[in-house]
N, C-alpha and C. Protein backbone atom coordinates (compact mmCIF):
# COMPACT_ATOMS: atom_id res chain seq x y z
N UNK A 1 26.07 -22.81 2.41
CA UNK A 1 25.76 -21.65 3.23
C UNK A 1 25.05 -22.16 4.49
N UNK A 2 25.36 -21.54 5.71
CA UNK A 2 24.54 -22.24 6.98
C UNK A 2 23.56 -21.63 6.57
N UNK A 3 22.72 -22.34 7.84
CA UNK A 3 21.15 -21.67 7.94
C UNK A 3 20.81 -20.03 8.22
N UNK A 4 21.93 -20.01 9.59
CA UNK A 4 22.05 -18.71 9.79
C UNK A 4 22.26 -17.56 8.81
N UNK A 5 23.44 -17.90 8.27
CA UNK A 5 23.90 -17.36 7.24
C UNK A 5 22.44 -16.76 6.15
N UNK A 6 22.14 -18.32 5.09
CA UNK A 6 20.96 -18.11 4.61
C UNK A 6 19.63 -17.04 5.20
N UNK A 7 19.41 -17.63 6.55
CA UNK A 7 18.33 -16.15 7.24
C UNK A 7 18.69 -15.11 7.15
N UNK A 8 19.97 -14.96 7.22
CA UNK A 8 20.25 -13.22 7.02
C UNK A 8 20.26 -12.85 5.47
N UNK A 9 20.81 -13.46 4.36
CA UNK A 9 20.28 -13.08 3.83
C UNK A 9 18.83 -13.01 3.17
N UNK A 10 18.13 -13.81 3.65
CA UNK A 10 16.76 -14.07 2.83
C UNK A 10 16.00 -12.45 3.63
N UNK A 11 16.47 -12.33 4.93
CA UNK A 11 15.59 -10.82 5.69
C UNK A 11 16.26 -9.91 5.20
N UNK A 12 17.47 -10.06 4.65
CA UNK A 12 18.12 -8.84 3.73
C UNK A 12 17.33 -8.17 2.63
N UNK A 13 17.48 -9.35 1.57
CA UNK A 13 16.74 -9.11 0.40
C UNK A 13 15.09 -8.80 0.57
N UNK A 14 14.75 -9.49 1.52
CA UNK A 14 12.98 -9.24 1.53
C UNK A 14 13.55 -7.82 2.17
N UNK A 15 14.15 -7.15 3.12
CA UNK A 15 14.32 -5.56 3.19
C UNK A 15 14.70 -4.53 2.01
N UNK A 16 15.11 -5.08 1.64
CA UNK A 16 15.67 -4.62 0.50
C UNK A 16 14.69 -4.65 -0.77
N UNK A 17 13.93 -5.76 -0.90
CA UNK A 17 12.87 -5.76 -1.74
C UNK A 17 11.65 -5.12 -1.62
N UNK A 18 11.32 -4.61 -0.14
CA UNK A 18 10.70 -3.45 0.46
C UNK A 18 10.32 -2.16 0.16
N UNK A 19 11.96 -2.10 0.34
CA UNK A 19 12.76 -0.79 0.03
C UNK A 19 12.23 0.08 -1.34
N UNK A 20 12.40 -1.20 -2.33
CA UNK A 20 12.15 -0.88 -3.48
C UNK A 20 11.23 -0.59 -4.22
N UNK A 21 10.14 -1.28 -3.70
CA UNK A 21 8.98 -1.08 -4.05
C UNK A 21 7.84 -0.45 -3.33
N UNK A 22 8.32 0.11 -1.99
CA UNK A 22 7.91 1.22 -1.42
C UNK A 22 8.38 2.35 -2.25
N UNK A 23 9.09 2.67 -2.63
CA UNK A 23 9.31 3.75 -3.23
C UNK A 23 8.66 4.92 -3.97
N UNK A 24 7.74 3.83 -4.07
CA UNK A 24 6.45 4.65 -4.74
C UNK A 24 5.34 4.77 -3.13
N UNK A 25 4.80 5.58 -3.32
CA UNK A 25 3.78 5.54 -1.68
C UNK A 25 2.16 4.80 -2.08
N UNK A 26 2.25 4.49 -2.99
CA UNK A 26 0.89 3.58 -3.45
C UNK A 26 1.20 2.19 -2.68
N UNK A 27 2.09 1.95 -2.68
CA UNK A 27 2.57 0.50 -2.63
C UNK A 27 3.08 0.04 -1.06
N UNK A 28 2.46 -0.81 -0.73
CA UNK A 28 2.02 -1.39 0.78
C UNK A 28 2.85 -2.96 0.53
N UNK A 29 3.78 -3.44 1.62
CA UNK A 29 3.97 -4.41 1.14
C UNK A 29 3.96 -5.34 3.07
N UNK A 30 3.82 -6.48 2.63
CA UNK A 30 3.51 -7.62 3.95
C UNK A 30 4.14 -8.48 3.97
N UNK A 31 4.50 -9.47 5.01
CA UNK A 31 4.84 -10.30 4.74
C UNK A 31 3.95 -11.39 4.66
N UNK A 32 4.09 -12.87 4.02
CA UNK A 32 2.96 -13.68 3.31
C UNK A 32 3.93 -15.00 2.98
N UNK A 33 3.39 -15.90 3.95
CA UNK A 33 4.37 -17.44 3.32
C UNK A 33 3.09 -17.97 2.38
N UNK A 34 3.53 -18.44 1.07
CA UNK A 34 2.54 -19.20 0.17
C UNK A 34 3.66 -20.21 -0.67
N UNK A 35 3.22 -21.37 -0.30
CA UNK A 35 4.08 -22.48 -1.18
C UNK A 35 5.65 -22.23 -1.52
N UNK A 36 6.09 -22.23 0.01
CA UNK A 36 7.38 -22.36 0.04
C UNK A 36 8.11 -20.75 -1.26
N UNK A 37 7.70 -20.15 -1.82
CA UNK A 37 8.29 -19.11 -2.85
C UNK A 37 8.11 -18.13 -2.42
N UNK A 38 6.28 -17.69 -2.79
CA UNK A 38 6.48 -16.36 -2.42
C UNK A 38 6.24 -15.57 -0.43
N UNK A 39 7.19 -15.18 -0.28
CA UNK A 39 7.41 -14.87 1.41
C UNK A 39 6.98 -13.51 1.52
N UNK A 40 6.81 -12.44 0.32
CA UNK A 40 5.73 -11.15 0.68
C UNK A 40 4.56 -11.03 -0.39
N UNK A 41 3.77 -10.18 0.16
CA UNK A 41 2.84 -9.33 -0.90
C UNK A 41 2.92 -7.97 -0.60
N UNK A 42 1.88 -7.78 -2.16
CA UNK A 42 1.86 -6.02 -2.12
C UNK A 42 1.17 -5.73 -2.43
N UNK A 43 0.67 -4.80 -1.84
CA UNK A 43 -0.95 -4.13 -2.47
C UNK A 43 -0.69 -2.77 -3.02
N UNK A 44 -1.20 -2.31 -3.95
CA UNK A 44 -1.27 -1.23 -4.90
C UNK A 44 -2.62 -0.28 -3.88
N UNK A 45 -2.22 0.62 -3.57
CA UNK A 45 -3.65 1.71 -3.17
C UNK A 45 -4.06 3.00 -3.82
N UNK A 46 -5.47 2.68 -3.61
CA UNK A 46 -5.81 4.05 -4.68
C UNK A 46 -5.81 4.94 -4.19
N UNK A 47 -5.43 6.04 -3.95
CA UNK A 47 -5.80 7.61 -2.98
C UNK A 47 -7.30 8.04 -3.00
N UNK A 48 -7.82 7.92 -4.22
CA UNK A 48 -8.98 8.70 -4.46
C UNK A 48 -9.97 7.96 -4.95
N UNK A 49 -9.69 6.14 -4.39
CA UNK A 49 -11.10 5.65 -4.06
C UNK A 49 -11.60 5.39 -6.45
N UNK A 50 -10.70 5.43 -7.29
CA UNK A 50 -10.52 5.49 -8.47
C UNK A 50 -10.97 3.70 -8.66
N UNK A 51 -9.69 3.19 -7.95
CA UNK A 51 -9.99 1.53 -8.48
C UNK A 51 -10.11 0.90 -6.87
N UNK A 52 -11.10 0.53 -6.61
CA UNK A 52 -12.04 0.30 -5.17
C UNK A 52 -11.59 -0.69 -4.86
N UNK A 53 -11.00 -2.06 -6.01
CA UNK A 53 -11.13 -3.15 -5.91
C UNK A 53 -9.61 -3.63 -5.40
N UNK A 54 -8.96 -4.71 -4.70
CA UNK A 54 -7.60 -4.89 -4.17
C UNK A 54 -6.79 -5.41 -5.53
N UNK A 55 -5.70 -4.72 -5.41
CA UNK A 55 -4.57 -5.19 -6.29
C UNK A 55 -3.29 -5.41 -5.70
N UNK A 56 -2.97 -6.69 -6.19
CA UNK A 56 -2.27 -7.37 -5.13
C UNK A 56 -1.44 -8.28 -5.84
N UNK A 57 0.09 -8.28 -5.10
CA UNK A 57 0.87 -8.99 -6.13
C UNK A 57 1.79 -9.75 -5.32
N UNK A 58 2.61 -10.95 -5.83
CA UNK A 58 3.31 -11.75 -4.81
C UNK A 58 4.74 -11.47 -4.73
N UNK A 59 5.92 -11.67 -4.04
CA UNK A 59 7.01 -11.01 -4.49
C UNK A 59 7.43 -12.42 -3.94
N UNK A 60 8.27 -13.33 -4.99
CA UNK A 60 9.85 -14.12 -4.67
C UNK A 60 10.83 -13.51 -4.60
N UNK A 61 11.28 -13.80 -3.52
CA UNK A 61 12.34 -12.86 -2.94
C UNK A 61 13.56 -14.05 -3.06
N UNK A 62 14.76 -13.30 -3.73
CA UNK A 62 16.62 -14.54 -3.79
C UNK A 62 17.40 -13.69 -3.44
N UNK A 63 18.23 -14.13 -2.57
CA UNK A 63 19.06 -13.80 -2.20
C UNK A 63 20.91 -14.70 -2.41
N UNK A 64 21.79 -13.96 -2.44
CA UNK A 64 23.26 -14.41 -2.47
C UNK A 64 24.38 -13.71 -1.61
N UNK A 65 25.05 -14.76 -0.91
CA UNK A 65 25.98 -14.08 -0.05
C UNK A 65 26.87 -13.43 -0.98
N UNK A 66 27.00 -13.30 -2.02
CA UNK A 66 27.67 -12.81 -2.90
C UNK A 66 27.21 -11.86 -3.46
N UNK A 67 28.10 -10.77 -4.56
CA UNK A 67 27.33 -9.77 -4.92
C UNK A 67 26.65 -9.83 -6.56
N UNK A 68 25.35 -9.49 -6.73
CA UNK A 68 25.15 -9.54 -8.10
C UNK A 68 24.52 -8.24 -8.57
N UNK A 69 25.93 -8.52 -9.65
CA UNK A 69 26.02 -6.93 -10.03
C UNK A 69 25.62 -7.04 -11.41
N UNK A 70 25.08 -8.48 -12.19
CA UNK A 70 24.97 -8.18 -13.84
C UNK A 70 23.41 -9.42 -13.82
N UNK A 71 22.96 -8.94 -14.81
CA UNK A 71 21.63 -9.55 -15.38
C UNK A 71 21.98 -11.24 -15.22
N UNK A 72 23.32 -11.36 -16.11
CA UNK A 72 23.66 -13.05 -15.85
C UNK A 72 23.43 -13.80 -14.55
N UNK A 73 24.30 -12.95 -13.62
CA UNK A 73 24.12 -12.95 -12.35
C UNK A 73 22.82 -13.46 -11.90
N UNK A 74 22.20 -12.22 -11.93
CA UNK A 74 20.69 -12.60 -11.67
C UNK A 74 20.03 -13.69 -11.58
N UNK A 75 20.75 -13.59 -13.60
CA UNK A 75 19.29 -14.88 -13.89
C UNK A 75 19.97 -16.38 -13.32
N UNK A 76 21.22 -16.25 -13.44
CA UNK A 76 21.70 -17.88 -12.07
C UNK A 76 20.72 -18.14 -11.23
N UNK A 77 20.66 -16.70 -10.53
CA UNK A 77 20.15 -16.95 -9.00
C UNK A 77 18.77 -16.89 -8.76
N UNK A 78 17.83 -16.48 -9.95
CA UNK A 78 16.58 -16.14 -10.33
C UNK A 78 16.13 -18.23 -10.61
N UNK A 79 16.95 -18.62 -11.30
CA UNK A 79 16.75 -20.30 -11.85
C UNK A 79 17.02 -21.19 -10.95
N UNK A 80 18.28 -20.76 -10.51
CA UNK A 80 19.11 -21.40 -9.71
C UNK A 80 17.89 -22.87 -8.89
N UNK A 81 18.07 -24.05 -8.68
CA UNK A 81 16.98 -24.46 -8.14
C UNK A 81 15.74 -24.81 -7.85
N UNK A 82 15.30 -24.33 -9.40
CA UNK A 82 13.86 -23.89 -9.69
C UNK A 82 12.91 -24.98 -10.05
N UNK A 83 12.23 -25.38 -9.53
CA UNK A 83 11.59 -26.82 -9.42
C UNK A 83 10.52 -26.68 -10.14
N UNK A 84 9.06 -27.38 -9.68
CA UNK A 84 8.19 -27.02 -11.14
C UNK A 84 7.56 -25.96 -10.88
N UNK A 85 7.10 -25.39 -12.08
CA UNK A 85 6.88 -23.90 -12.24
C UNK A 85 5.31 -23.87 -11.42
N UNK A 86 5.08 -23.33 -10.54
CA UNK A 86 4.00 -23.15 -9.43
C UNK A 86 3.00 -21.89 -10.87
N UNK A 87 2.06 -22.12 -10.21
CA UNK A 87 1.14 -21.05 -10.81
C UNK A 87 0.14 -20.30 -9.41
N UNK A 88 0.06 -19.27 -10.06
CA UNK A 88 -0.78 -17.99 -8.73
C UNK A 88 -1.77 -17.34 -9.51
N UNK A 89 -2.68 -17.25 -8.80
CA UNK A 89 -3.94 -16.53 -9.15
C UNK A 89 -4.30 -15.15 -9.09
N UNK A 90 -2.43 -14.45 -9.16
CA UNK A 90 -2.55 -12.95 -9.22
C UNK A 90 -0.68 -12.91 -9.94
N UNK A 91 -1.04 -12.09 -10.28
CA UNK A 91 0.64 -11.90 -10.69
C UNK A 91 1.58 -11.49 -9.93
N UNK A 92 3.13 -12.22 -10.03
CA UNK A 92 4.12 -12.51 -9.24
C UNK A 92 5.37 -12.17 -9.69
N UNK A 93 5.82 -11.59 -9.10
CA UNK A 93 7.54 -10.78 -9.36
C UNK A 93 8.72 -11.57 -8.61
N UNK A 94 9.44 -11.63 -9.41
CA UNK A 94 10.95 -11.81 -8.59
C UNK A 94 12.11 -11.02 -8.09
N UNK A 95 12.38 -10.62 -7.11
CA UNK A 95 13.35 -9.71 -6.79
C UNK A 95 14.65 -10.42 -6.16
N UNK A 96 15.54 -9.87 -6.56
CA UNK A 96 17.07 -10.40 -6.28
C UNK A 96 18.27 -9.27 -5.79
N UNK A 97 18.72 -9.99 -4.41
CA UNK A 97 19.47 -8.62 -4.30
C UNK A 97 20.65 -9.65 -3.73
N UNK A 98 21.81 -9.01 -3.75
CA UNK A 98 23.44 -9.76 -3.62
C UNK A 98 23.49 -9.41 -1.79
N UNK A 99 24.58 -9.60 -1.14
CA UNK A 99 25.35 -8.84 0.26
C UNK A 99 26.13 -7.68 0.22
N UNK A 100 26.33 -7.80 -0.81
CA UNK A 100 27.59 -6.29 -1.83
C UNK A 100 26.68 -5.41 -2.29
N UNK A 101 26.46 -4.02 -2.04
CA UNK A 101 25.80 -3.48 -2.58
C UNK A 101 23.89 -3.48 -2.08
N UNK A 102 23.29 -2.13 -2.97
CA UNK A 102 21.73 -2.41 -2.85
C UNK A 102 21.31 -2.75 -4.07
N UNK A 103 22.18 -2.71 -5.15
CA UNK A 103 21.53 -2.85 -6.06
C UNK A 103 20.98 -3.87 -6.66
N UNK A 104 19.61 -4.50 -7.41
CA UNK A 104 18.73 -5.38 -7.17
C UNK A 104 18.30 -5.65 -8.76
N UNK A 105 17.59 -6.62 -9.04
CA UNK A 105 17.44 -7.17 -10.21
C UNK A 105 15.75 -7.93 -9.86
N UNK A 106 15.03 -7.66 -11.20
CA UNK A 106 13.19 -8.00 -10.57
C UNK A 106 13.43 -8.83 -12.28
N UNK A 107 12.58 -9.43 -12.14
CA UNK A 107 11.83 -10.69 -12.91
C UNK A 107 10.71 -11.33 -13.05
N UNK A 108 9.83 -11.30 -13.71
CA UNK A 108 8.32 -11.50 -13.66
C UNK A 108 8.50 -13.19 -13.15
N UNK A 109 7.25 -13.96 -12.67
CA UNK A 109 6.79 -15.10 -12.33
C UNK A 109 5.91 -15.29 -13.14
N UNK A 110 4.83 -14.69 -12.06
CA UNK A 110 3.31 -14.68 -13.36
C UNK A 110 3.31 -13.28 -14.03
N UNK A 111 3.22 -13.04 -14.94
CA UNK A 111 3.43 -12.05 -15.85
C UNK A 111 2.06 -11.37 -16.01
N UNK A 112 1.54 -10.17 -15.86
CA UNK A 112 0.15 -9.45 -16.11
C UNK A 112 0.54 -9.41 -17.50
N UNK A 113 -0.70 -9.76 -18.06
CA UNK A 113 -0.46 -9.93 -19.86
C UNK A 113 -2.40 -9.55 -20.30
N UNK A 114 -2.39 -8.43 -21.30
CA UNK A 114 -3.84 -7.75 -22.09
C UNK A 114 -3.69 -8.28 -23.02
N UNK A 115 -4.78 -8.90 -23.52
CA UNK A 115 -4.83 -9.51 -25.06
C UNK A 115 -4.84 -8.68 -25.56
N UNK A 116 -4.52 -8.29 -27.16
CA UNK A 116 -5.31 -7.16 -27.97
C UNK A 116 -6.91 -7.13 -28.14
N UNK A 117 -7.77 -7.87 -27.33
CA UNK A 117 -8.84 -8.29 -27.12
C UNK A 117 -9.52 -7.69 -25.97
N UNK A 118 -8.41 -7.70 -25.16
CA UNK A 118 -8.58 -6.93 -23.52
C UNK A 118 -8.56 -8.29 -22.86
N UNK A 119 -8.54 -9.06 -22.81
CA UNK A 119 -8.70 -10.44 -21.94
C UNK A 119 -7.40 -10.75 -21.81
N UNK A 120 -7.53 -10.57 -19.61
CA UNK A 120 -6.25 -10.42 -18.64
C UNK A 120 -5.99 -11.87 -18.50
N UNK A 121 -4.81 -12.31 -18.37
CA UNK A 121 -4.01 -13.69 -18.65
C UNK A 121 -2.77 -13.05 -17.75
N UNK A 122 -2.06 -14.42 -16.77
CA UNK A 122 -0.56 -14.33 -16.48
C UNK A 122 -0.18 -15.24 -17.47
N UNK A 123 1.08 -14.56 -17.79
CA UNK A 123 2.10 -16.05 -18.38
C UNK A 123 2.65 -16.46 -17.33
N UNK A 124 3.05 -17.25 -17.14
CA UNK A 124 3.78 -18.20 -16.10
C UNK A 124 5.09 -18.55 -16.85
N UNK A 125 5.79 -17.94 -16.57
CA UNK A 125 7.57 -17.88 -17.19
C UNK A 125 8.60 -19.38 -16.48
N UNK A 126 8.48 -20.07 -17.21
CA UNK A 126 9.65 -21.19 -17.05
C UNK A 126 11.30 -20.33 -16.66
N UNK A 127 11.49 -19.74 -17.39
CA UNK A 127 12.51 -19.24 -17.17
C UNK A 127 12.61 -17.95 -16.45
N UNK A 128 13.31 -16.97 -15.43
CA UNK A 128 13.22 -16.15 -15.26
C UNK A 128 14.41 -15.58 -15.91
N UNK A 129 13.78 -14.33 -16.69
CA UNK A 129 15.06 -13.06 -17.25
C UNK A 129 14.91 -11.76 -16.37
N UNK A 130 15.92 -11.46 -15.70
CA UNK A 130 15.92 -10.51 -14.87
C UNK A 130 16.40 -9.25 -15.66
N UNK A 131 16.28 -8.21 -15.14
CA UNK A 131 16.26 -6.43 -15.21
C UNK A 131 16.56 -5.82 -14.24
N UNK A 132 16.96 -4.75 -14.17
CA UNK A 132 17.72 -3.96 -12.84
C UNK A 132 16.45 -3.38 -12.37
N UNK A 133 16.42 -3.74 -10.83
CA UNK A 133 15.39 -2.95 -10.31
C UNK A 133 15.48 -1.72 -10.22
N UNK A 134 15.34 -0.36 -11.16
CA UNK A 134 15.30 0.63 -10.94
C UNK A 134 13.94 1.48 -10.88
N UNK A 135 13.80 2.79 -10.48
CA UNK A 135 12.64 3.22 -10.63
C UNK A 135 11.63 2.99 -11.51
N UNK A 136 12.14 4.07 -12.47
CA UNK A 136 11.30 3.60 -13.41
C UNK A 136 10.57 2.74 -13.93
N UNK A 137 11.73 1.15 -13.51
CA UNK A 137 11.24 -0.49 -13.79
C UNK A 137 9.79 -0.46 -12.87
N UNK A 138 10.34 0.20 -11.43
CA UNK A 138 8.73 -0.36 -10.49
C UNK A 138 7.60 0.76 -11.04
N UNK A 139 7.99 2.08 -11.84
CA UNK A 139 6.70 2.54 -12.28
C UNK A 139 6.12 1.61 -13.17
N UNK A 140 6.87 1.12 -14.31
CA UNK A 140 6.40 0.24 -15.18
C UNK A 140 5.42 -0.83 -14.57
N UNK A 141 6.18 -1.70 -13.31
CA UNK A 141 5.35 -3.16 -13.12
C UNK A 141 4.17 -2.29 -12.42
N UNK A 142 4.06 -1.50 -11.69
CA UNK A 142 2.75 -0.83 -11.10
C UNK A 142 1.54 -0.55 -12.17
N UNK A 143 1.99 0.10 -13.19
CA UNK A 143 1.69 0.66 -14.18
C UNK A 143 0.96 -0.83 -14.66
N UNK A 144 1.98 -1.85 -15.31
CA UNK A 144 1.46 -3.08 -15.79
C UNK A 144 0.48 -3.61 -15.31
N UNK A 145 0.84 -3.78 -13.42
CA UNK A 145 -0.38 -4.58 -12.73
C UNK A 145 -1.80 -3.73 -12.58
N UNK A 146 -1.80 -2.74 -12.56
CA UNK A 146 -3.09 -1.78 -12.70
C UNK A 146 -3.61 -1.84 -13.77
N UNK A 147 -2.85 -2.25 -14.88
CA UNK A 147 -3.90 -2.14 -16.27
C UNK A 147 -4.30 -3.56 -16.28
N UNK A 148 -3.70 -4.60 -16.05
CA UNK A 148 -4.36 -6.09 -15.84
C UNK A 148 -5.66 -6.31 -14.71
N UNK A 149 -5.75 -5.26 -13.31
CA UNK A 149 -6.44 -5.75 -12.57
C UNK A 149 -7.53 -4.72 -13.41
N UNK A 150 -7.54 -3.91 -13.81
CA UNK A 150 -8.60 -3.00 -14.35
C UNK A 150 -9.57 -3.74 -15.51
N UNK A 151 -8.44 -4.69 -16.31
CA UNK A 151 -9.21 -5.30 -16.91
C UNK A 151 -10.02 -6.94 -16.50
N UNK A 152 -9.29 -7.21 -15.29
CA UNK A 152 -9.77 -8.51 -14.82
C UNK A 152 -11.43 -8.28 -14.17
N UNK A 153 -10.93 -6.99 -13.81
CA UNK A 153 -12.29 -6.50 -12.52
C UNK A 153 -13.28 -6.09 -13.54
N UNK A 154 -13.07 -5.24 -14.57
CA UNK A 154 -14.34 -5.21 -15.56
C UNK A 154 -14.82 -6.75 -16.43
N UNK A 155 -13.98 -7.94 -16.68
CA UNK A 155 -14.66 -8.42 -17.17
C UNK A 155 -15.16 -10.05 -16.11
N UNK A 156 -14.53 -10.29 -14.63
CA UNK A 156 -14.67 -11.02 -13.99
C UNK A 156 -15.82 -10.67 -12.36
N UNK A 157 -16.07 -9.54 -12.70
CA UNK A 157 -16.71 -8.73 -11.31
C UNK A 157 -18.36 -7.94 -11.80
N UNK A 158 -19.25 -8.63 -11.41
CA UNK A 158 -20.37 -7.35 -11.42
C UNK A 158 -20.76 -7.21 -10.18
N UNK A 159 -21.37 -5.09 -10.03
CA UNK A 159 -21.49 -5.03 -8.84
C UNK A 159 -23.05 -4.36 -9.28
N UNK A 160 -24.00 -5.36 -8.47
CA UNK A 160 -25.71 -5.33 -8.33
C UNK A 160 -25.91 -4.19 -7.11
């Protein structure tokens, strides 16, 4: 693929990965170069001043001049290349979108994970398994990353 080529799609998919996770109006997203992967973030906002503290997540963004229309798909292009597994100090999503179509496929990085203990942990996924980015999916990861930062901030934060 040229370069050119490649730029268009990489500003595709980061539009497109936008798209998606704006969808909800909590959700603020930027752009952010960090170690060559992740190229946006996103911040979660509270309306009513509820959780004060920033929640904030990284998005790897893949793209294919081609269209991917099935999970397999995905997870090619989710691996595809995948060198050693980086670690982040907030949890990190993967989003994947084809040239055919909008339809898109997300995959955890660092994974928001509650002990049955309450003690917030990412997994850091060697492998990525992708899922169709649909609504509901981004209520879920919102949903997920709010109950991890809720518990990070009560047991990593006091306020004197």
């Amino acid at each position: 693929m040229s370069h050119a080529i490649e730029d268009f799609v990489g500003r595709r998919v980061e539009l497109l990965a936008t798209v998606f996770l704006t969808a909800r109006p909590d959700v603020e997203v930027f752009p952010f170069e960090l170690a060559d992967q992740v190229s946006l973030m996103a911040r979660i906002i509270s309306p009513d001043d509820r959780h004060p503290h920033e929640r904030l997540f990284g998005i790897i963004s893949k793209g294919s001049a081609k269209a991917v229309r099935t999970e397999v798909e995905a997870n090619r292009l989710f691996n595809k290349d995948r060198g050693p597994t980086r670690q982040f100090p907030f949890p990190v999503l993967a989003i994947a979108f084809g040239m055919v179509g909008d339809d898109g496929y997300y995959a955890w990085h660092s994974e928001p994970i509650t002990s049955p203990e309450g003690v917030p942990s990412l997994v850091v996924h060697r492998t990525l398994a992708g899922k169709p980015a649909k609504r509901e999916a981004l209520d879920s990861i919102i949903e997920k990353i709010m109950a991890w930062y809720d518990r990070y901030y009560t047991i990593m934060t006091t306020i004197d």
